[in-house]
Protein backbone atom coordinates (compact mmCIF):
# COMPACT_ATOMS: atom_id res chain seq x y z
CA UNK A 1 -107.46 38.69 244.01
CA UNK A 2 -104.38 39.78 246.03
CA UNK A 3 -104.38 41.08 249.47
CA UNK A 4 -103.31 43.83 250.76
CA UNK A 5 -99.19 44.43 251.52
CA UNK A 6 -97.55 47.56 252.43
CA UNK A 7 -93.68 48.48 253.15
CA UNK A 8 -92.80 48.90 256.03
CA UNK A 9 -89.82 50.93 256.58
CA UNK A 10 -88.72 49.66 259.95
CA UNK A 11 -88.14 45.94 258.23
CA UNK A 12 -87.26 47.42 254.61
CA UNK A 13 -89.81 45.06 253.35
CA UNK A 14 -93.19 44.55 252.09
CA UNK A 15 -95.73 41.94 254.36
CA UNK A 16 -99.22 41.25 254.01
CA UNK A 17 -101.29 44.04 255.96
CA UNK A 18 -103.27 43.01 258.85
CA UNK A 19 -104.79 45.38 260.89
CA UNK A 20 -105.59 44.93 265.26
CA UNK A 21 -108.67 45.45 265.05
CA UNK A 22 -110.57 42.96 262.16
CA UNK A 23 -112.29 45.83 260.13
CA UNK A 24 -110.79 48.65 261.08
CA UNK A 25 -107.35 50.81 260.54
CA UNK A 26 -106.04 53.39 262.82
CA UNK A 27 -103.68 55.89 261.41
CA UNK A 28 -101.59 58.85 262.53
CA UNK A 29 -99.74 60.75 260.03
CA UNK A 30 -97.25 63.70 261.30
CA UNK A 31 -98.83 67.07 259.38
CA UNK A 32 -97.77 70.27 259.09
CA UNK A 33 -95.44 72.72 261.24
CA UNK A 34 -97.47 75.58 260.62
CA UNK A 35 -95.07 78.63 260.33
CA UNK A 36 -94.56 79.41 256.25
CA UNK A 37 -97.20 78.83 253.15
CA UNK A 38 -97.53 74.92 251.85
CA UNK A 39 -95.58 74.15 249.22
CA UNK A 40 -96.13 70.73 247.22
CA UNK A 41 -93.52 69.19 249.00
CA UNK A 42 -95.89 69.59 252.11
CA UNK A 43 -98.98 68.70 250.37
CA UNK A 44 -97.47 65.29 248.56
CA UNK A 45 -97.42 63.65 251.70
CA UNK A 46 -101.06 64.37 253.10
CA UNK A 47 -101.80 63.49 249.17
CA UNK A 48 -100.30 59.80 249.05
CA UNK A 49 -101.77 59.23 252.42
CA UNK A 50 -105.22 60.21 251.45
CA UNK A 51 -104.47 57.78 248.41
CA UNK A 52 -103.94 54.94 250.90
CA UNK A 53 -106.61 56.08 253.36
CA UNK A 54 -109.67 55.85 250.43
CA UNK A 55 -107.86 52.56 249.08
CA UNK A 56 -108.38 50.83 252.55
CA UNK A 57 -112.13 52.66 253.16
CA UNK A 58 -112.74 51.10 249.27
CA UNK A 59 -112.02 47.85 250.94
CA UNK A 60 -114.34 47.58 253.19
CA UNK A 61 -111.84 48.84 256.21
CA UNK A 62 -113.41 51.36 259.32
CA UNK A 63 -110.71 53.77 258.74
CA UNK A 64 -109.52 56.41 261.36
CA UNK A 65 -107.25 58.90 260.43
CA UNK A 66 -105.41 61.20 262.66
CA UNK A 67 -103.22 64.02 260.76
CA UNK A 68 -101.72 66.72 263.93
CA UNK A 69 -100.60 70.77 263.40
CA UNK A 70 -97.26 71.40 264.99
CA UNK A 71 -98.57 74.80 266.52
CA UNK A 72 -95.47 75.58 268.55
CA UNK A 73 -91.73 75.03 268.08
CA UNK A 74 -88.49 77.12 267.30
CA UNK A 75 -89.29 77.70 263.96
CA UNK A 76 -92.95 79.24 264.47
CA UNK A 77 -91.03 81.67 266.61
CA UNK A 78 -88.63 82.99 264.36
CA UNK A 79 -90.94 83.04 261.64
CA UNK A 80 -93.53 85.40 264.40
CA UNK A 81 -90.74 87.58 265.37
CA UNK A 82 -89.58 88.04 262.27
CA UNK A 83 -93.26 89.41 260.88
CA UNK A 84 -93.72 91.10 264.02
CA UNK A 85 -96.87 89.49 265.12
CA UNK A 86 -97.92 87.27 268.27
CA UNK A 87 -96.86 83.09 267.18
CA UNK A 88 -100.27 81.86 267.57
CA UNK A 89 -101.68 84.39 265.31
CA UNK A 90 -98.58 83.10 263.27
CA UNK A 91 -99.74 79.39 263.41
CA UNK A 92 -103.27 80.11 262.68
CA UNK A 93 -102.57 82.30 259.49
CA UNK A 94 -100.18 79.40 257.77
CA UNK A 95 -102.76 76.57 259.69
CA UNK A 96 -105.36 78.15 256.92
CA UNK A 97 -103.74 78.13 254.40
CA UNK A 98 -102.15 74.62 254.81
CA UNK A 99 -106.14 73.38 255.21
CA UNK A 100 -107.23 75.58 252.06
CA UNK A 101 -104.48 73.62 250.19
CA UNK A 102 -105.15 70.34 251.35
CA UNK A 103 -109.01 71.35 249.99
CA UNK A 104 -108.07 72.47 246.87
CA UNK A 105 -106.30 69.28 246.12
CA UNK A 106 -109.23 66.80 247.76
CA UNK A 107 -107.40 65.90 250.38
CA UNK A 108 -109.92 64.33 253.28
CA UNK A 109 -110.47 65.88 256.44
CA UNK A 110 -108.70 64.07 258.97
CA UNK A 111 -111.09 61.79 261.32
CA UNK A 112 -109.43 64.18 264.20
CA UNK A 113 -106.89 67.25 263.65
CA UNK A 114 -105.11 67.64 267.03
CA UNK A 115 -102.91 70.97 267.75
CA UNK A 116 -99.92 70.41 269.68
CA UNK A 117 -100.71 73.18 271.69
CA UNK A 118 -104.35 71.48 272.74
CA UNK A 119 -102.56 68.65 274.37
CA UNK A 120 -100.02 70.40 277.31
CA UNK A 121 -101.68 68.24 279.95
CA UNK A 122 -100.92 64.18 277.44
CA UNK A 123 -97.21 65.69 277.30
CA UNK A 124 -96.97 66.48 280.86
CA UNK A 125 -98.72 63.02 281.93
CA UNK A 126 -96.05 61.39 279.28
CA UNK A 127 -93.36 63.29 280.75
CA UNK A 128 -94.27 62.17 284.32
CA UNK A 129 -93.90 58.40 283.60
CA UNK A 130 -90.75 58.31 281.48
CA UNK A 131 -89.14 59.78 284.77
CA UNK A 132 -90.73 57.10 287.15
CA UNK A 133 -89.40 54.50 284.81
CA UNK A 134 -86.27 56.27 285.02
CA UNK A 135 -85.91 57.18 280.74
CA UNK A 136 -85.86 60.79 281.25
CA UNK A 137 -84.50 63.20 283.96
CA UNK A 138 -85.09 67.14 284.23
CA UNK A 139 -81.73 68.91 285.40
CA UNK A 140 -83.57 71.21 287.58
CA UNK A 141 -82.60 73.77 284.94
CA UNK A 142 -86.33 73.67 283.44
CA UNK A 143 -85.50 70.90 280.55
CA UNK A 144 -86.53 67.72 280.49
CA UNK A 145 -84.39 64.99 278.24
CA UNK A 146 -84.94 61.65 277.48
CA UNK A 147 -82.09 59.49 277.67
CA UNK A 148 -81.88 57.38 274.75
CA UNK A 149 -78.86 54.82 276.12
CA UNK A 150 -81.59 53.50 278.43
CA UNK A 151 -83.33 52.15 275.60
CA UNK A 152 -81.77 49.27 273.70
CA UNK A 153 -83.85 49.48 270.16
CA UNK A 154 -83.24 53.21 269.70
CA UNK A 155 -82.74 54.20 266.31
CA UNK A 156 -84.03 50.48 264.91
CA UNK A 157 -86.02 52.84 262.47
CA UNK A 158 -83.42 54.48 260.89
CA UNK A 159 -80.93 51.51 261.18
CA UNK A 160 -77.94 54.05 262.25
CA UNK A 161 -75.55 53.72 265.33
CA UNK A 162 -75.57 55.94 268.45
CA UNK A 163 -71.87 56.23 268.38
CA UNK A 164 -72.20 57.56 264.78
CA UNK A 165 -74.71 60.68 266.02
CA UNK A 166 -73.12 64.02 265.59
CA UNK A 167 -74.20 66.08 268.65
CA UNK A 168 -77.81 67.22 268.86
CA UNK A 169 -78.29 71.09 267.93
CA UNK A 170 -81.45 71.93 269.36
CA UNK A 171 -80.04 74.26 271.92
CA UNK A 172 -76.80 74.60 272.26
CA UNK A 173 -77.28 77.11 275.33
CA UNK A 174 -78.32 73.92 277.31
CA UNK A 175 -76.03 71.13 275.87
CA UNK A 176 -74.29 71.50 278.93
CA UNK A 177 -77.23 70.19 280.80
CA UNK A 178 -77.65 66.73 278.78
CA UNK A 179 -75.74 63.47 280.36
CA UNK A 180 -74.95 62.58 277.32
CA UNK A 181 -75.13 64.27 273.95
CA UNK A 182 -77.40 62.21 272.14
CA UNK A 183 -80.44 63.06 274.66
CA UNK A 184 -83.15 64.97 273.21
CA UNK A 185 -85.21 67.32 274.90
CA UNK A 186 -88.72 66.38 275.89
CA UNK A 187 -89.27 70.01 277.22
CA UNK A 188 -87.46 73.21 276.82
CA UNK A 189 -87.81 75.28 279.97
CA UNK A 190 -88.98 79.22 279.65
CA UNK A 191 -87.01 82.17 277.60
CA UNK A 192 -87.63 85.81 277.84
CA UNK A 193 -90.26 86.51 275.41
CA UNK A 194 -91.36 82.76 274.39
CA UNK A 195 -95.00 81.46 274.95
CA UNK A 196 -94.42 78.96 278.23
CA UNK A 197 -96.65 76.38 280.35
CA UNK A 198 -96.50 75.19 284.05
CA UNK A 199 -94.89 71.70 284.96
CA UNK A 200 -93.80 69.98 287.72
CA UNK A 201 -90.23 70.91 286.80
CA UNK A 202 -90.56 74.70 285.53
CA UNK A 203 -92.25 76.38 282.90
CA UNK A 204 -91.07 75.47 279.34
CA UNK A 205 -92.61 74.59 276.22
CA UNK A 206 -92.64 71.01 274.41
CA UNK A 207 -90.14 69.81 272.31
CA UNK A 208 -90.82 68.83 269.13
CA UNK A 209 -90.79 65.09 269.48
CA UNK A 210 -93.22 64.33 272.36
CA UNK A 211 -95.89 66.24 271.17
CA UNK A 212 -96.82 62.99 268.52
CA UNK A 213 -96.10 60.49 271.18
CA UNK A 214 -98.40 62.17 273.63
CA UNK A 215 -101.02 62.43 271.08
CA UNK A 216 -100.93 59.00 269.88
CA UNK A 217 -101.73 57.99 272.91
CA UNK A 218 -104.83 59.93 273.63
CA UNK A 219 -106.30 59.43 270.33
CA UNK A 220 -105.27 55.91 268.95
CA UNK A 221 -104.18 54.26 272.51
CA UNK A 222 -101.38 52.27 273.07
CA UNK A 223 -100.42 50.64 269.73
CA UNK A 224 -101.94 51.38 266.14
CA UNK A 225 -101.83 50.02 262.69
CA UNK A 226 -99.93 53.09 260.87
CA UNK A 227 -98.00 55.59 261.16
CA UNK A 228 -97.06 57.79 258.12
CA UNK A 229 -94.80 60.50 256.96
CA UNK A 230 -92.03 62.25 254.94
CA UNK A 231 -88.99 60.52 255.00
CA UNK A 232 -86.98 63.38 256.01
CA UNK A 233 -88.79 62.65 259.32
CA UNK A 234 -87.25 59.10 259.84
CA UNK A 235 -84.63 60.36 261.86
CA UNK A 236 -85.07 62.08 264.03
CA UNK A 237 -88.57 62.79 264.74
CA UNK A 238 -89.40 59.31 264.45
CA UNK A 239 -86.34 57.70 266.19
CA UNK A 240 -87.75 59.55 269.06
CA UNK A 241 -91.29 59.25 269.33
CA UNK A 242 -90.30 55.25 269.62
CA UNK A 243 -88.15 56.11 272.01
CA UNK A 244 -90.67 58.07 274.07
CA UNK A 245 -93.62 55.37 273.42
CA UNK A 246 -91.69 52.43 273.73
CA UNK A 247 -90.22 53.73 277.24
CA UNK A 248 -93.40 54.74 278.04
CA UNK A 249 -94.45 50.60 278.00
CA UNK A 250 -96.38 51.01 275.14
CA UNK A 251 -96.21 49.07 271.65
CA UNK A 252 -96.63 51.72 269.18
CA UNK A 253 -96.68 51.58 265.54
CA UNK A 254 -97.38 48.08 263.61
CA UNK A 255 -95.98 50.15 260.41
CA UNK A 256 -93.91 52.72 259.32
CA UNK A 257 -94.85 54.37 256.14
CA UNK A 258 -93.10 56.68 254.37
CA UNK A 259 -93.67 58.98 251.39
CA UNK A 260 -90.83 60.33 249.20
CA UNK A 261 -89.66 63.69 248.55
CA UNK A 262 -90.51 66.21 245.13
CA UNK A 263 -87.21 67.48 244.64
CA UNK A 264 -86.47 70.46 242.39
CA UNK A 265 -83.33 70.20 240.20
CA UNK A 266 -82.13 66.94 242.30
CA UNK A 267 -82.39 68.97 245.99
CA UNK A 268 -85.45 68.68 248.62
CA UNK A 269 -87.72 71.31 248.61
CA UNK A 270 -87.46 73.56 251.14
CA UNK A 271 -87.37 76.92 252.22
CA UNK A 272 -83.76 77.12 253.00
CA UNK A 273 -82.97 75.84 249.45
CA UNK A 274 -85.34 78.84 248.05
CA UNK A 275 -86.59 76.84 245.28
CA UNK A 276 -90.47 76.05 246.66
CA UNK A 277 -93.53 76.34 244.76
CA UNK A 278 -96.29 77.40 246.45
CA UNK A 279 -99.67 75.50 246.02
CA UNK A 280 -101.72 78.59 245.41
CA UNK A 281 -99.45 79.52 242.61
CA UNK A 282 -99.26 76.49 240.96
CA UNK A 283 -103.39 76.83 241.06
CA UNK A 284 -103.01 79.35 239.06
CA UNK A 285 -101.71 77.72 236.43
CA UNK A 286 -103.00 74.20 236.67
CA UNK A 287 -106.63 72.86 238.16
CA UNK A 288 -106.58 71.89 241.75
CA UNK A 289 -107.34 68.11 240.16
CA UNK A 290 -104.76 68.05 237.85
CA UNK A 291 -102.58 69.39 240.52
CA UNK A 292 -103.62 65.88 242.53
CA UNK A 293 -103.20 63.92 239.04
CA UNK A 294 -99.63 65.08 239.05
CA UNK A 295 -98.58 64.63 242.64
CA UNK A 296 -100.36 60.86 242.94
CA UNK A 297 -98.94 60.05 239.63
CA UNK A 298 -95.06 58.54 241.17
CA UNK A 299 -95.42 55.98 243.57
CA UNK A 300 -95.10 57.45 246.78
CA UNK A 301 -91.66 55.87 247.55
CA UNK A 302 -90.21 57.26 244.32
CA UNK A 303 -88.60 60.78 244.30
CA UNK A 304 -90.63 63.25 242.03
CA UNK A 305 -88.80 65.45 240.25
CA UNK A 306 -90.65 68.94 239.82
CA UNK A 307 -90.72 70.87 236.36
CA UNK A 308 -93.01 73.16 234.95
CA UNK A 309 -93.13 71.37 231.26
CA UNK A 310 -94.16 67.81 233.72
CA UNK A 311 -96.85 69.63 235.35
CA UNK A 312 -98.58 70.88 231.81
CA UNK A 313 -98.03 67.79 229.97
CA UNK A 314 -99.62 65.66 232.96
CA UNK A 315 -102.48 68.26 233.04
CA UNK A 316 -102.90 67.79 229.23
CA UNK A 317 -102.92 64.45 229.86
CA UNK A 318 -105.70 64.26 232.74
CA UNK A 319 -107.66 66.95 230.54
CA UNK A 320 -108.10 64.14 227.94
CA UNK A 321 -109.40 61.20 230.48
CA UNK A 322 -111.87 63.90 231.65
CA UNK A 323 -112.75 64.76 228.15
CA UNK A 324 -113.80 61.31 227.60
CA UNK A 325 -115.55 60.59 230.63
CA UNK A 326 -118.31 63.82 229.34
CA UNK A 327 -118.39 62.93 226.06
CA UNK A 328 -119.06 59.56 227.47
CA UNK A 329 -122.15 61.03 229.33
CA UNK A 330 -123.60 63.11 226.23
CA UNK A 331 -123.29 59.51 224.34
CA UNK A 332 -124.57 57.14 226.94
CA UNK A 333 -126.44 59.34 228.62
CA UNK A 334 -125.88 58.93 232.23
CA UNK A 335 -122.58 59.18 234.53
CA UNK A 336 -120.45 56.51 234.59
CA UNK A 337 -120.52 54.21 237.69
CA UNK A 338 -117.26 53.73 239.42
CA UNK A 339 -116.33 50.06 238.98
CA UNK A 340 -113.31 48.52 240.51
CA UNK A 341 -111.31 45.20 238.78
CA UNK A 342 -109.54 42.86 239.47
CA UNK A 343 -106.52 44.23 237.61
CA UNK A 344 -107.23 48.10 239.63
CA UNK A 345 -107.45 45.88 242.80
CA UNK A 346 -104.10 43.75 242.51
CA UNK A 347 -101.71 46.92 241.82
CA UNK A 348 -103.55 49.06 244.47
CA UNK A 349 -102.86 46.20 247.22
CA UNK A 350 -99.59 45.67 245.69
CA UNK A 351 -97.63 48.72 248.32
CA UNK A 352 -100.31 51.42 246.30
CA UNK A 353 -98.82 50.79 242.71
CA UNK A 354 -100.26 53.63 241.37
CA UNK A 355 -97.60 53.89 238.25
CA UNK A 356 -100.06 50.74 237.63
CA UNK A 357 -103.23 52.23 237.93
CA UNK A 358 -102.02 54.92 235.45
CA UNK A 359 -100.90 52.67 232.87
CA UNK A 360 -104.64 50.64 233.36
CA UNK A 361 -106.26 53.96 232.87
CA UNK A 362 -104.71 54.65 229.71
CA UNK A 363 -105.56 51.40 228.20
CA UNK A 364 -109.24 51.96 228.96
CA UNK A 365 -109.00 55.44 227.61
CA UNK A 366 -107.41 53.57 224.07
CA UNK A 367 -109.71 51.30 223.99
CA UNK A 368 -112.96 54.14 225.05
CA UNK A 369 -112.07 55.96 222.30
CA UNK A 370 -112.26 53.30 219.84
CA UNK A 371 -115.38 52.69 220.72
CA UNK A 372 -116.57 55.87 220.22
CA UNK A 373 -115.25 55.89 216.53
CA UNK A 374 -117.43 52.48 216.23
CA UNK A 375 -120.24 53.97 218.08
CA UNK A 376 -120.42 51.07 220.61
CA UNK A 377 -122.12 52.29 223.50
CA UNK A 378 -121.62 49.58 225.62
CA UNK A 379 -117.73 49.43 225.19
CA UNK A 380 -117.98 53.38 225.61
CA UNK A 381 -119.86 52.61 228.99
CA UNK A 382 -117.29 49.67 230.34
CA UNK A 383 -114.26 52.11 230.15
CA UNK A 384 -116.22 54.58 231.37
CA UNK A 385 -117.08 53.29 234.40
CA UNK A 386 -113.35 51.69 234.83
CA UNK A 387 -111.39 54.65 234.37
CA UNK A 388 -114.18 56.17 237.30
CA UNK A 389 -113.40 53.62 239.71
CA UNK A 390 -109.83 54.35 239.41
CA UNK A 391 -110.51 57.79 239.54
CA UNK A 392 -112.64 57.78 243.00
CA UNK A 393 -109.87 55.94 244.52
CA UNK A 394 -107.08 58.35 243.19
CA UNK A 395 -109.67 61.60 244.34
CA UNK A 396 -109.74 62.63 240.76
CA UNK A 397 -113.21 61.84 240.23
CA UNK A 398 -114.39 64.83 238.11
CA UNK A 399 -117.62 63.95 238.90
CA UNK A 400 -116.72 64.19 243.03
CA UNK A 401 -119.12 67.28 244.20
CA UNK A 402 -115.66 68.10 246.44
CA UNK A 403 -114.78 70.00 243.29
CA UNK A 404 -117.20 72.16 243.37
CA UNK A 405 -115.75 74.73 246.25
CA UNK A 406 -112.32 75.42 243.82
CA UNK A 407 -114.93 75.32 240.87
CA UNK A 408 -113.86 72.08 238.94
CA UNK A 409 -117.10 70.47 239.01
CA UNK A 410 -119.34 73.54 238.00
CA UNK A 411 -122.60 74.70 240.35
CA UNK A 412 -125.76 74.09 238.60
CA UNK A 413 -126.16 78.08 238.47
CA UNK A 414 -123.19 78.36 236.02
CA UNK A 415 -123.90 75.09 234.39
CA UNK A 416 -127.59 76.99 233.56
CA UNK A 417 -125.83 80.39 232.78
CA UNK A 418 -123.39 79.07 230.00
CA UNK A 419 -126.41 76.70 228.92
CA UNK A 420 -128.42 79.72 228.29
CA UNK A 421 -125.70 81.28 226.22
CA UNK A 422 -124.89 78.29 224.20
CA UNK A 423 -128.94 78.10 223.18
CA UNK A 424 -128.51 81.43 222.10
CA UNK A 425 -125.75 80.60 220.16
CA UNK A 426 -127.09 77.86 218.38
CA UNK A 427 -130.18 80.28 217.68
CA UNK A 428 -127.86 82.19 216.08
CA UNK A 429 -126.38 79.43 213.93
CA UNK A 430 -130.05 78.33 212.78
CA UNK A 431 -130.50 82.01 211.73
CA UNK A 432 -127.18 82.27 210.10
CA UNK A 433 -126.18 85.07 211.75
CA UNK A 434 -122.68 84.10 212.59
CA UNK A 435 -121.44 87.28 213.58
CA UNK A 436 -123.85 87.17 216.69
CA UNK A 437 -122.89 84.02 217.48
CA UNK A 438 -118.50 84.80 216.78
CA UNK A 439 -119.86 86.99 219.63
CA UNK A 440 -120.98 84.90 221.91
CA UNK A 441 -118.27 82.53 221.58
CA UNK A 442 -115.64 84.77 221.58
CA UNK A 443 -117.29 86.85 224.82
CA UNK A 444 -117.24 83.27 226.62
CA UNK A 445 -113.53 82.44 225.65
CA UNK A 446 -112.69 85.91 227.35
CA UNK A 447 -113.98 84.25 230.79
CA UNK A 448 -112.26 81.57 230.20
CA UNK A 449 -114.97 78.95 228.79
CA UNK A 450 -113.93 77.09 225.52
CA UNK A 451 -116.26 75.64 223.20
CA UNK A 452 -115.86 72.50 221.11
CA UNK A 453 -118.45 71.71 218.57
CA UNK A 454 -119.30 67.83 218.37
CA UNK A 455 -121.56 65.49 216.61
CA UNK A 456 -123.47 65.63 220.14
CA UNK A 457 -123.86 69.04 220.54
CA UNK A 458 -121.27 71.51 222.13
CA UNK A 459 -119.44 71.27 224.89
CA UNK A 460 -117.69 73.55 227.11
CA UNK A 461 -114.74 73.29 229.66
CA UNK A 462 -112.75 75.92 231.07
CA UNK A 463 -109.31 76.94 230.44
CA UNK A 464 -106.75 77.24 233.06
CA UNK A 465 -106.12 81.30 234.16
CA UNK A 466 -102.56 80.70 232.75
CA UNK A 467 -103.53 79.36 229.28
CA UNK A 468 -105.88 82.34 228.89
């Protein structure tokens, strides 16, 4: 079997993964800026990271897994002012939601979820020693800037020139302040009407940047194994939390992953572009698992191109692996047991080939259902348990009791209820009196439960709110 290798974006290449500590993986992955609803631009990343997070737990690795909430910046105060209500009442309404998404979808709970605004005291600290070591100055004006010409790797990440920066716009009413243009602000001192905290050099609030740096630190220490995100956050979020680390004395990241963007008619989604699609109303067409099965499905360095008709089809498509995995249960008569191959195990440690996977899974699910036309059990049993093991890894385990919160993998109480009707169906039958049992089924479709009659016995699933 192959070993694990990952790309990593600061060498544009692909190396055998070896963590710093044998056994165990530390990882920080930038989260959500909490001031609008999650769309699945938002959630893909926290999705392919969770991907690589179970992949490395699967293999044996102590994984720790840090995932932060941007609770304050510019944009949580615009969004506050314009709904007329206080920014941390802001952060906390769109902080729910963002977690209710990540649920829905199986996304793990991070190891620790640190809010910028929890960590005033690391970014002061951080602050205070890239002064002594003379990479950032305060004007006396309230800012604070780091200045990146001191440091002679800036912008290795993003492979771009300093000369070639256009002029920072993250407030112009202090550009004037700056030595040089290219400084960004560590900390932006106090406005009328904005949230502010105490410092050494006036009250102000963070800038976006230090806020990861500081909380690296306290969390993970002074160098990690990886550190993940979207890519639109290469430059210049990243740029400059190695600047701030690295002139801070300490080694940082071992490597930079990055996940690519869903795009929607060839553009990123965003806001600004208007074209987003909400996770909770795509859940009201699709399953929060197949809404997974579709977002894992590209590799994560691949663009995904959104569209309705690729959503269905891919939720068809999951609908008939799960399909086989229960009628694999009513034939064999117990759950399938996750195993992992060789074959599952070479494409996973080859950069997460999940395209791979997919095309594996398939092939088991061809070759399951031919042997359930030939009524051999133990072939029935093999795929079984191989599409399973894929499955755990991907989080789309329909057995996984995780599903049963956004009611994918059915409480035993509703399990019992619609067991209770289908008996009285098939009383029904044996009577002959098919209008009673038309009535049943019919009165079951209306809550969204479809039956399918088999050589095993029925079985029931349930159909999608927009399919109803």
């Amino acid at each position: 079997m192959s070993s694990l290798s990952l790309y990593n974006t600061m060498s544009r290449e692909s190396a055998p993964f070896t963590p710093i500590k044998a056994g165990e993986v530390s990882i920080y992955l930038c989260g959500a800026t909490v001031q609008s609803s999650p769309h699945i631009g938002h959630i893909r990343s926290g999705l392919n990271f969770d991907i690589l997070r179970r992949w490395l737990t699967k293999s044996g690795y102590k994984v720790t897994f840090i995932r932060n909430v941007t609770d304050i910046d510019d944009k949580i105060l615009h969004k506050a002012a314009a709904e007329g209500m206080p920014w941390w009442a802001l952060a906390g309404k769109y902080e729910r939601e963002f977690s209710a998404a990540y649920s829905a979808v199986n996304v793990l709970p991070p190891t620790y979820e640190p809010r910028a605004t929890g960590h005033i005291t690391q970014m002061i600290e951080l602050m205070e020693r890239l002064i002594e070591k003379d990479f950032a100055y305060a004007p006396g004006n309230g800012d604070v800037y780091f200045e990146v010409s001191k440091l002679d790797t800036y912008l290795a990440l993003s492979h771009q020139k300093v000369e070639d920066l256009q002029s920072t716009t993250e407030d112009e009413r202090n550009e004037i302040f700056k030595r040089k243009p290219e400084d960004f602000a560590l900390w932006k001192s106090a406005k009328p009407g904005e949230p502010s905290w105490p410092t050494p050099w006036g009250a102000g609030r963070p800038g976006w940047h230090l806020e990861c740096s500081a909380m690296i630190h306290a969390y993970l220490g002074e160098s990690f194994d990886i550190h993940g995100g979207g890519l639109d956050l290469i430059f210049p979020h990243h740029e400059n939390e190695i600047a701030q680390s690295h002139g801070a004395g300490w080694s940082f990241a071992n490597i930079w992953m990055h996940n690519a963007w869903v795009t929607a008619s060839g553009e990123k989604m965003s806001k600004s572009l208007g074209n987003s699609l909400l996770v909770t109303n795509l859940l009201e067409k699709v399953r929060g698992i197949e809404l997974r099965w579709y977002l894992g499905s590209a590799h994560y360095r691949s663009m995904m191109e959104f569209s309705e008709e690729a959503l269905q089809d891919s939720a068809v498509a999951f609908r008939r692996i799960e399909s086989f995995l229960h009628r694999s249960v009513e034939i064999v008569g117990t759950i399938p047991t996750p195993v992992i191959s060789n074959q599952f195990t070479d494409a996973m440690n080859d950069d997460l080939a999940v395209p791979l996977v997919l095309a594996q899974i398939a092939e088991h699910l061809r070759l399951g259902n031919t042997a359930i036309t030939a009524k051999d059990t133990a072939a029935i049993s093999k795929s079984a348990n191989h599409i399973r093991g894929a499955l755990e890894v991907l989080g789309c385990d329909p057995f996984d009791s995780a599903f049963l919160s956004t009611g994918e993998n059915f409480s035993p109480t509703l399990d019992g209820v619609i067991a209770l009707a289908l008996a009285q169906r098939a009383a029904a039958r044996e009577r002959k009196d098919f209008a009673a049992s038309d009535v049943i089924r019919d009165g079951l479709a209306g809550l969204g439960v479809s039956i399918e009659d088999t050589p095993h016995g029925p079985r029931w699933s349930v159909t999608p709110k927009e399919k109803r």
